[in-house]
PDB file of N, CA and C in Angstrom:
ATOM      1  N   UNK A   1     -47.211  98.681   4.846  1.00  0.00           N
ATOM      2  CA  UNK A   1     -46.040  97.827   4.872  1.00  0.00           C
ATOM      3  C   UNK A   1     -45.947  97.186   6.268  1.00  0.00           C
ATOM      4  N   UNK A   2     -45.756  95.824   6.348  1.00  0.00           N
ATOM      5  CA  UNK A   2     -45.545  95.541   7.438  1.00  0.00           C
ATOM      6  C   UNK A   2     -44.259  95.168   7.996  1.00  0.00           C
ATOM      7  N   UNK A   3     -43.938  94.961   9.419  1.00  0.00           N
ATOM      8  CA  UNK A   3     -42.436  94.228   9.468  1.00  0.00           C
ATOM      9  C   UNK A   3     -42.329  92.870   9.797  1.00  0.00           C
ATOM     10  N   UNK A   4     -41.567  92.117   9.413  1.00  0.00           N
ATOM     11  CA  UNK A   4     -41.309  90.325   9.790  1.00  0.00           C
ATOM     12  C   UNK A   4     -40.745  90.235  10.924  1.00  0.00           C
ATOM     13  N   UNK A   5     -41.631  89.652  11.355  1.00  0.00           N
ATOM     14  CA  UNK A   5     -41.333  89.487  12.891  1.00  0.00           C
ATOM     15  C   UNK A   5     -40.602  87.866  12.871  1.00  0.00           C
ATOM     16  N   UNK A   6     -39.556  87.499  13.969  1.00  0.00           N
ATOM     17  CA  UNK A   6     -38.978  86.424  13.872  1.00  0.00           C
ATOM     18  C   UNK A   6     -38.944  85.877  15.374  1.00  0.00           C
ATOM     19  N   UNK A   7     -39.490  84.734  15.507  1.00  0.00           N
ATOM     20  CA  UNK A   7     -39.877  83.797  16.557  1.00  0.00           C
ATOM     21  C   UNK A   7     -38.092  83.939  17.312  1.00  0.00           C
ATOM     22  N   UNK A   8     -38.754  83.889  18.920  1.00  0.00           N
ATOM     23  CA  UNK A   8     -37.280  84.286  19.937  1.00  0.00           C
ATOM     24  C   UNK A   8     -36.407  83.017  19.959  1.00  0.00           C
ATOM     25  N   UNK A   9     -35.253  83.280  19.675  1.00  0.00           N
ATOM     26  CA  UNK A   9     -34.254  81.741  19.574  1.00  0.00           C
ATOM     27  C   UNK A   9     -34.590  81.594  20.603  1.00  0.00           C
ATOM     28  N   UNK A  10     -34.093  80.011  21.429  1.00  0.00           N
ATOM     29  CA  UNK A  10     -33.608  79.694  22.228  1.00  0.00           C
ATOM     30  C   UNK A  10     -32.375  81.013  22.854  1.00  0.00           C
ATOM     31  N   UNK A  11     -32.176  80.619  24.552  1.00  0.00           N
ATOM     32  CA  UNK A  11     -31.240  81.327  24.718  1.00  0.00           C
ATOM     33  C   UNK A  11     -29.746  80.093  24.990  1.00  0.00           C
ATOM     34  N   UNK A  12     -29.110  80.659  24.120  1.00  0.00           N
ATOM     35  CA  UNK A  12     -27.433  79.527  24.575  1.00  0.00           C
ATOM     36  C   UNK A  12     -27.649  79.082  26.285  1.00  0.00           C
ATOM     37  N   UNK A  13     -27.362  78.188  26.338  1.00  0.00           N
ATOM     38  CA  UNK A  13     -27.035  77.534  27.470  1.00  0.00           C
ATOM     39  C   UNK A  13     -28.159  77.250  28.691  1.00  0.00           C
ATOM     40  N   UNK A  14     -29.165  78.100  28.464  1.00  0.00           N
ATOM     41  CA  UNK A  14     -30.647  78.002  28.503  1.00  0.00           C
ATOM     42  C   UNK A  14     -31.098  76.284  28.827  1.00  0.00           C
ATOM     43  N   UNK A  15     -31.350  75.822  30.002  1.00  0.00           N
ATOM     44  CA  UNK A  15     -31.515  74.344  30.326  1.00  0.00           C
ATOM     45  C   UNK A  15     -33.040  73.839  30.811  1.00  0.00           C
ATOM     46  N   UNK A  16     -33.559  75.392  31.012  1.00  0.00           N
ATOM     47  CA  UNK A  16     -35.075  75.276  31.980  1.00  0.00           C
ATOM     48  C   UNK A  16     -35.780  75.912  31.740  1.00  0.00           C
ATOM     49  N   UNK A  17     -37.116  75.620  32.127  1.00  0.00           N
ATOM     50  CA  UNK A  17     -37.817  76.460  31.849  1.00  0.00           C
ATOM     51  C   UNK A  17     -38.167  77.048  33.460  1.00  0.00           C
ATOM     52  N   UNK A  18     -38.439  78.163  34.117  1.00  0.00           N
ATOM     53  CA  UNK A  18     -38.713  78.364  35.332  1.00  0.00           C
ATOM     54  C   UNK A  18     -39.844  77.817  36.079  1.00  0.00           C
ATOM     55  N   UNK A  19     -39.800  77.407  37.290  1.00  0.00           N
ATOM     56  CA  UNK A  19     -41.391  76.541  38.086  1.00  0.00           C
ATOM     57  C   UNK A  19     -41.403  77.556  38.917  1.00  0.00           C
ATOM     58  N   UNK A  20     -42.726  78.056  38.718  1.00  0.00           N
ATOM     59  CA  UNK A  20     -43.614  79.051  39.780  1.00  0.00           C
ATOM     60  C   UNK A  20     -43.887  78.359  40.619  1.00  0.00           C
ATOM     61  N   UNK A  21     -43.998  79.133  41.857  1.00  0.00           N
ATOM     62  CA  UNK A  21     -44.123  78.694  43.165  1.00  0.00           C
ATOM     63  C   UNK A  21     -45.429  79.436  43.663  1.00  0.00           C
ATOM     64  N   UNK A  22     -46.508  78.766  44.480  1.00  0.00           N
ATOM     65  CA  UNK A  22     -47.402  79.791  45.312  1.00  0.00           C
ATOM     66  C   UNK A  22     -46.710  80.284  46.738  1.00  0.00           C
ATOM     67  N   UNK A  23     -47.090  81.336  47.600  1.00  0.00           N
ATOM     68  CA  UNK A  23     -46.595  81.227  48.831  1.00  0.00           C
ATOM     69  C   UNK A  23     -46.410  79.750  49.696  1.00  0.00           C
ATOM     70  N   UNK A  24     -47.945  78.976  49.467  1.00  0.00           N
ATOM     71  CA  UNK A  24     -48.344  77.836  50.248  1.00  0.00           C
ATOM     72  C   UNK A  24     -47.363  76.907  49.911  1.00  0.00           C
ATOM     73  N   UNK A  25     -46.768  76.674  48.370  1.00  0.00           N
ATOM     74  CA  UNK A  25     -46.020  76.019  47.536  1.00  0.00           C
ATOM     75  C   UNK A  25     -44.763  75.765  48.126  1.00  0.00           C
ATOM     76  N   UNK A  26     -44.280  77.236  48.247  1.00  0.00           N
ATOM     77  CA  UNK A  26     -43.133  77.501  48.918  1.00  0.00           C
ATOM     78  C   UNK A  26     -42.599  76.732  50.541  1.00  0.00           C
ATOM     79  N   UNK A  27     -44.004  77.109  51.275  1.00  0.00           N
ATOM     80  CA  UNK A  27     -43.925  76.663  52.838  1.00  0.00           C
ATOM     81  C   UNK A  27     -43.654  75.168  52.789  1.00  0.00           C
ATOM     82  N   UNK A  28     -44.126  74.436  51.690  1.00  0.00           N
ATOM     83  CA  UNK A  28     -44.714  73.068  51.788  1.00  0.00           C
ATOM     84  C   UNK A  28     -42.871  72.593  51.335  1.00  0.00           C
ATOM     85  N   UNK A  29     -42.066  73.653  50.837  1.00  0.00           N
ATOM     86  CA  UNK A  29     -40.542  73.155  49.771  1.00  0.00           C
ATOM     87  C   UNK A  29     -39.752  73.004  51.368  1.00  0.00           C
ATOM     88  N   UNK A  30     -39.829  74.492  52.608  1.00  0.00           N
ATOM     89  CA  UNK A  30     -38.887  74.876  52.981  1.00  0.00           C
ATOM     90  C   UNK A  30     -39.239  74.423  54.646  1.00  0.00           C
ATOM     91  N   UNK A  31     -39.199  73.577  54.999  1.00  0.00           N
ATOM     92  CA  UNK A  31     -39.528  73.097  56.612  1.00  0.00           C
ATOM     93  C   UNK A  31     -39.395  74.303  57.173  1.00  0.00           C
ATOM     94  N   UNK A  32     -40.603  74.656  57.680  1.00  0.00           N
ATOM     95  CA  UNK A  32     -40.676  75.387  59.343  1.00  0.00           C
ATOM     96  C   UNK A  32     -41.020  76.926  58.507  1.00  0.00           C
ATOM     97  N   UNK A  33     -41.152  77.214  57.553  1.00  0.00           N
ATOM     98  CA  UNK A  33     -41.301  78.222  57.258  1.00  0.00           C
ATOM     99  C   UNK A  33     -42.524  78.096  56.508  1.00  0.00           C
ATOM    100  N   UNK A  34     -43.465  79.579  57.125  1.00  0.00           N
ATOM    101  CA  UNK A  34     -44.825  80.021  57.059  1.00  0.00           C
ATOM    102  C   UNK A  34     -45.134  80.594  55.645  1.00  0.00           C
ATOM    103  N   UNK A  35     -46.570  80.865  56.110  1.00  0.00           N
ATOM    104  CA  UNK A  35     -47.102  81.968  54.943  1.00  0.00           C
ATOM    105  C   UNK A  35     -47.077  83.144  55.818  1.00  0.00           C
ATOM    106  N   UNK A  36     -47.087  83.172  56.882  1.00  0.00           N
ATOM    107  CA  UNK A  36     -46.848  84.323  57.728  1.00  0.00           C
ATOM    108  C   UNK A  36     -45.544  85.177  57.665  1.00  0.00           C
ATOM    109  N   UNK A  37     -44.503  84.046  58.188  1.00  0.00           N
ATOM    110  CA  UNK A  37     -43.571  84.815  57.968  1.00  0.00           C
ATOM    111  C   UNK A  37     -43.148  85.340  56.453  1.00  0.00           C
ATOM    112  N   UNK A  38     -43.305  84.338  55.642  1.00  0.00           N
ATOM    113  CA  UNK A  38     -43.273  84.563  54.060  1.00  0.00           C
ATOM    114  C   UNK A  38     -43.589  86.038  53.603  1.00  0.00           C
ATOM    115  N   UNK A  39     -45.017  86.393  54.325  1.00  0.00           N
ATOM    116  CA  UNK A  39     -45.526  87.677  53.950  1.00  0.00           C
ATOM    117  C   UNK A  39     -44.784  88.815  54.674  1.00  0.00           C
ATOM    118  N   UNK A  40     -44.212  88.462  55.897  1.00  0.00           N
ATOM    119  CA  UNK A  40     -43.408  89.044  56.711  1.00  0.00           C
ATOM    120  C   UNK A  40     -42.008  89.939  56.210  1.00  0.00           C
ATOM    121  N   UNK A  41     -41.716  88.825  55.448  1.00  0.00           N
ATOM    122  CA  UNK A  41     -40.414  89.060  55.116  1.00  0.00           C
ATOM    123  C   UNK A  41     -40.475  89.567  53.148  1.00  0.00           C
ATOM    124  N   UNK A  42     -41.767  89.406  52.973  1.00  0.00           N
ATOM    125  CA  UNK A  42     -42.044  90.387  51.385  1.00  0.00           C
ATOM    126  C   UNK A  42     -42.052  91.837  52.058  1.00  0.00           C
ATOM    127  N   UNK A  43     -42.868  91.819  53.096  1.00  0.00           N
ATOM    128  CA  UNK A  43     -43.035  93.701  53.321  1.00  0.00           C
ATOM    129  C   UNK A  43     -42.187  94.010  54.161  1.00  0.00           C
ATOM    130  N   UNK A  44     -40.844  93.345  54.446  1.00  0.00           N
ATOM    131  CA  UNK A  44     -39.274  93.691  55.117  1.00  0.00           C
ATOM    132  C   UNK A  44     -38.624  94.154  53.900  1.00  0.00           C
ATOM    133  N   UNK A  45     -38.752  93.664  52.532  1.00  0.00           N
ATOM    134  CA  UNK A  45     -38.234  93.772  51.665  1.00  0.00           C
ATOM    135  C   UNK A  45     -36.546  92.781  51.906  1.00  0.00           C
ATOM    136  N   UNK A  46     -37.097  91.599  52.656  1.00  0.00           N
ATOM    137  CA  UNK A  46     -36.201  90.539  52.361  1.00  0.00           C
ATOM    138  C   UNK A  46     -35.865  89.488  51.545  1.00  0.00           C
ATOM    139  N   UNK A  47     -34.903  88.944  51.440  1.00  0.00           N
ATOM    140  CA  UNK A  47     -35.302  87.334  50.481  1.00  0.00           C
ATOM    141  C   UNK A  47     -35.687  86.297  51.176  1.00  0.00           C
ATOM    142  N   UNK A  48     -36.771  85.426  50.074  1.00  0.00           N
ATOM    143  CA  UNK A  48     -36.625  85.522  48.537  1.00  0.00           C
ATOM    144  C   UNK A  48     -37.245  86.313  47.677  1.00  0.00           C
ATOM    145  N   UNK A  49     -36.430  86.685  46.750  1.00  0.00           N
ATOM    146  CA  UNK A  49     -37.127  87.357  45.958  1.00  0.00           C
ATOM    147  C   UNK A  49     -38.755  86.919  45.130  1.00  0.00           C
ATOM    148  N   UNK A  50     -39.323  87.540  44.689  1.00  0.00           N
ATOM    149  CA  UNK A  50     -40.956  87.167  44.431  1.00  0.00           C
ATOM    150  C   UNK A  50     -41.139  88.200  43.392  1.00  0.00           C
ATOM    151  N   UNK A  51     -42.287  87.658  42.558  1.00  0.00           N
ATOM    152  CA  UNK A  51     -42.655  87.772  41.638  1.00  0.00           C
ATOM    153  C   UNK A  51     -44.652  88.530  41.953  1.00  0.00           C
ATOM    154  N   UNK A  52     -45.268  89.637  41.067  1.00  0.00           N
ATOM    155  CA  UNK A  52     -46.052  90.076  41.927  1.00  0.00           C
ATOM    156  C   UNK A  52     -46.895  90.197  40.185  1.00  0.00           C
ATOM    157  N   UNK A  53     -47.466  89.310  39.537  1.00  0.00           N
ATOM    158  CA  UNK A  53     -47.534  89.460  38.342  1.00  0.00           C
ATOM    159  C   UNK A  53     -49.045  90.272  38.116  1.00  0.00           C
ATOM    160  N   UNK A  54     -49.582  90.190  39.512  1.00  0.00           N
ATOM    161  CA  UNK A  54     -51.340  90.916  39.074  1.00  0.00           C
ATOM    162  C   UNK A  54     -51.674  91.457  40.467  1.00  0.00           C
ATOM    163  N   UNK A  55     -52.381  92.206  41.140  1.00  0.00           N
ATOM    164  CA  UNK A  55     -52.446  92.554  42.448  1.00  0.00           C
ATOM    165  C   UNK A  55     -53.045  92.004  43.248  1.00  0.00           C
ATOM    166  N   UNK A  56     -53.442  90.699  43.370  1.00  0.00           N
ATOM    167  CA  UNK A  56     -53.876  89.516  43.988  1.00  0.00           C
ATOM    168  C   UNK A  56     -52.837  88.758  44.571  1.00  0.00           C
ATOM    169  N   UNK A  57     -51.654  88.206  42.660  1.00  0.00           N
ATOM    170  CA  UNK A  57     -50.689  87.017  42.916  1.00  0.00           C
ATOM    171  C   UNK A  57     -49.387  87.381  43.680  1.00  0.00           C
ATOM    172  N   UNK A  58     -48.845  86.610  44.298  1.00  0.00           N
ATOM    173  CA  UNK A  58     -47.569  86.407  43.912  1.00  0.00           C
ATOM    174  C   UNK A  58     -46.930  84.975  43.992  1.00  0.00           C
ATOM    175  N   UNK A  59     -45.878  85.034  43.165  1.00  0.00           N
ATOM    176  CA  UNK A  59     -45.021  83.991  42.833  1.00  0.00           C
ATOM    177  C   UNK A  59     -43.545  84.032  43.399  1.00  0.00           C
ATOM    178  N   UNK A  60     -43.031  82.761  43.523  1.00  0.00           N
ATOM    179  CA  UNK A  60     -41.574  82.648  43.721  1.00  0.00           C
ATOM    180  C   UNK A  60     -41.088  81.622  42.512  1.00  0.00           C
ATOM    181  N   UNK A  61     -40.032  81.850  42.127  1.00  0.00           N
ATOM    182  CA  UNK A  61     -39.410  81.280  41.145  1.00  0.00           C
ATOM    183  C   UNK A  61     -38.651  79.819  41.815  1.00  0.00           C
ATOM    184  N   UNK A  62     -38.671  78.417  41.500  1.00  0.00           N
ATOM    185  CA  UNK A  62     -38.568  77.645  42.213  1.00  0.00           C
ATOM    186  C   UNK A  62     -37.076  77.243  42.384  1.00  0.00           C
ATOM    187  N   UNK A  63     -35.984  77.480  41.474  1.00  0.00           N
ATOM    188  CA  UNK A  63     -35.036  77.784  41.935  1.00  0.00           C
ATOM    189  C   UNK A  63     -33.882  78.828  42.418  1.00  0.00           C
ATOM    190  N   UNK A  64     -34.739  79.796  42.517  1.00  0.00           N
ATOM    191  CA  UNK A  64     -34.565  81.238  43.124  1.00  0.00           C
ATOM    192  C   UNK A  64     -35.208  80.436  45.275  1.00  0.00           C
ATOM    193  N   UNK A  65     -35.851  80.222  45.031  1.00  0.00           N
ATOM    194  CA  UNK A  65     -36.271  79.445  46.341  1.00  0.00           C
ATOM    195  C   UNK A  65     -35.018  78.598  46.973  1.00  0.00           C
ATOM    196  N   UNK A  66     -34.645  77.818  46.130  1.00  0.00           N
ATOM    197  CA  UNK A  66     -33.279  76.971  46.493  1.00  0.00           C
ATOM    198  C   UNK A  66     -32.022  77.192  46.438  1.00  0.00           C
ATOM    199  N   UNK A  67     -31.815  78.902  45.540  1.00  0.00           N
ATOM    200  CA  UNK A  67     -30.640  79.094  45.870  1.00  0.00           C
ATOM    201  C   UNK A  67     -30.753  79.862  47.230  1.00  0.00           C
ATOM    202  N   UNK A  68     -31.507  80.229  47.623  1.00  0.00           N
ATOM    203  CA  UNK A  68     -31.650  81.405  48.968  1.00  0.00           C
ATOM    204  C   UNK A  68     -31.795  80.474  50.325  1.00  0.00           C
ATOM    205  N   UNK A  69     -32.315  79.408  49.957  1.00  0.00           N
ATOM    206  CA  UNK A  69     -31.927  78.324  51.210  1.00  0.00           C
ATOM    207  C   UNK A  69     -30.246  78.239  51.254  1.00  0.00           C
ATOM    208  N   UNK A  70     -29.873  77.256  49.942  1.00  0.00           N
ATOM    209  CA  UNK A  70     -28.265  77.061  50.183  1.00  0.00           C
ATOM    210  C   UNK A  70     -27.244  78.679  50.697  1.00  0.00           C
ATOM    211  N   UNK A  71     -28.124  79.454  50.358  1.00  0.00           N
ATOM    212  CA  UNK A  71     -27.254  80.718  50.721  1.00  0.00           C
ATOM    213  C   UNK A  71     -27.040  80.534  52.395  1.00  0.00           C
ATOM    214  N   UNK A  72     -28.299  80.088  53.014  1.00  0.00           N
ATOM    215  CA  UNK A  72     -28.278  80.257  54.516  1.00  0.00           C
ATOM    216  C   UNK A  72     -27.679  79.186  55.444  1.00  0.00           C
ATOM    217  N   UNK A  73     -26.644  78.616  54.144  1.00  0.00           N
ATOM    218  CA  UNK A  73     -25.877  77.118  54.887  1.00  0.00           C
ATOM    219  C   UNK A  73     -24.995  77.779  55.633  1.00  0.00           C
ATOM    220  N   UNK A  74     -24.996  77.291  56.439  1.00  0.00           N
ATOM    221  CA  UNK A  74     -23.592  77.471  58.039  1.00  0.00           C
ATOM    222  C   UNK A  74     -22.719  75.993  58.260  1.00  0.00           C
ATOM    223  N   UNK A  75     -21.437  76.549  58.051  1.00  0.00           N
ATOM    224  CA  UNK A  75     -20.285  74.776  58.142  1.00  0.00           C
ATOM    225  C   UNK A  75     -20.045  75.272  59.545  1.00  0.00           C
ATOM    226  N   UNK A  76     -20.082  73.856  60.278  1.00  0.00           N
ATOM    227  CA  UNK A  76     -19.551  73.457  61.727  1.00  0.00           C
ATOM    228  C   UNK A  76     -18.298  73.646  61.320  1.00  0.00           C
ATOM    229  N   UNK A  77     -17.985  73.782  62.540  1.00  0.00           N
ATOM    230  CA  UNK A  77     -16.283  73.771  62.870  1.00  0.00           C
ATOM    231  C   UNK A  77     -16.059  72.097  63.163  1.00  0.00           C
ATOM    232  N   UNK A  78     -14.793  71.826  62.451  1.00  0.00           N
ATOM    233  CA  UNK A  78     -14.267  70.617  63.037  1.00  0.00           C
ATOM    234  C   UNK A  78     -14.029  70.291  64.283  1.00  0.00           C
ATOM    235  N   UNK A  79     -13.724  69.254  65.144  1.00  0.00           N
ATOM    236  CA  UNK A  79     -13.859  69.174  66.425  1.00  0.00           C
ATOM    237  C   UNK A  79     -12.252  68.433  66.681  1.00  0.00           C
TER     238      UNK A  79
END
């Protein structure tokens, strides 16, 4: 006997599909920032978060990349 398997809906509200990033990918999105420090800050266990899918790769998710920039916005003070 077998069981019926049923193809994965869509998810509600679901708009994207995710863009992988290489390290190099990344450096080339975020001015002034390395593959050095990049690797620096994977074995700090800092952000951004990364993706490690085979023991060669890793990936960054491309707007996981852009929310962790806007995170590091600083507002001037008015003058």
């Amino acid at each position: 006997m077998s069981a019926t398997v049923s193809p994965l809906r869509p998810v509600k509200g679901a708009t994207r599909e995710p863009v992988w990033l290489s390290p190099e990918m990344v450096c080339e999105r975020v001015p002034g920032l390395t593959v050095e420090i990049l690797t620096d800050r994977r074995k700090k266990g800092l952000r951004p978060d990364w993706r490690k899918p085979s023991q060669k790769t890793v990936i960054y998710e491309q707007q996981e990349i852009d929310d962790w920039v806007e995170s590091t916005r600083h507002v001037g003070r008015a003058s």
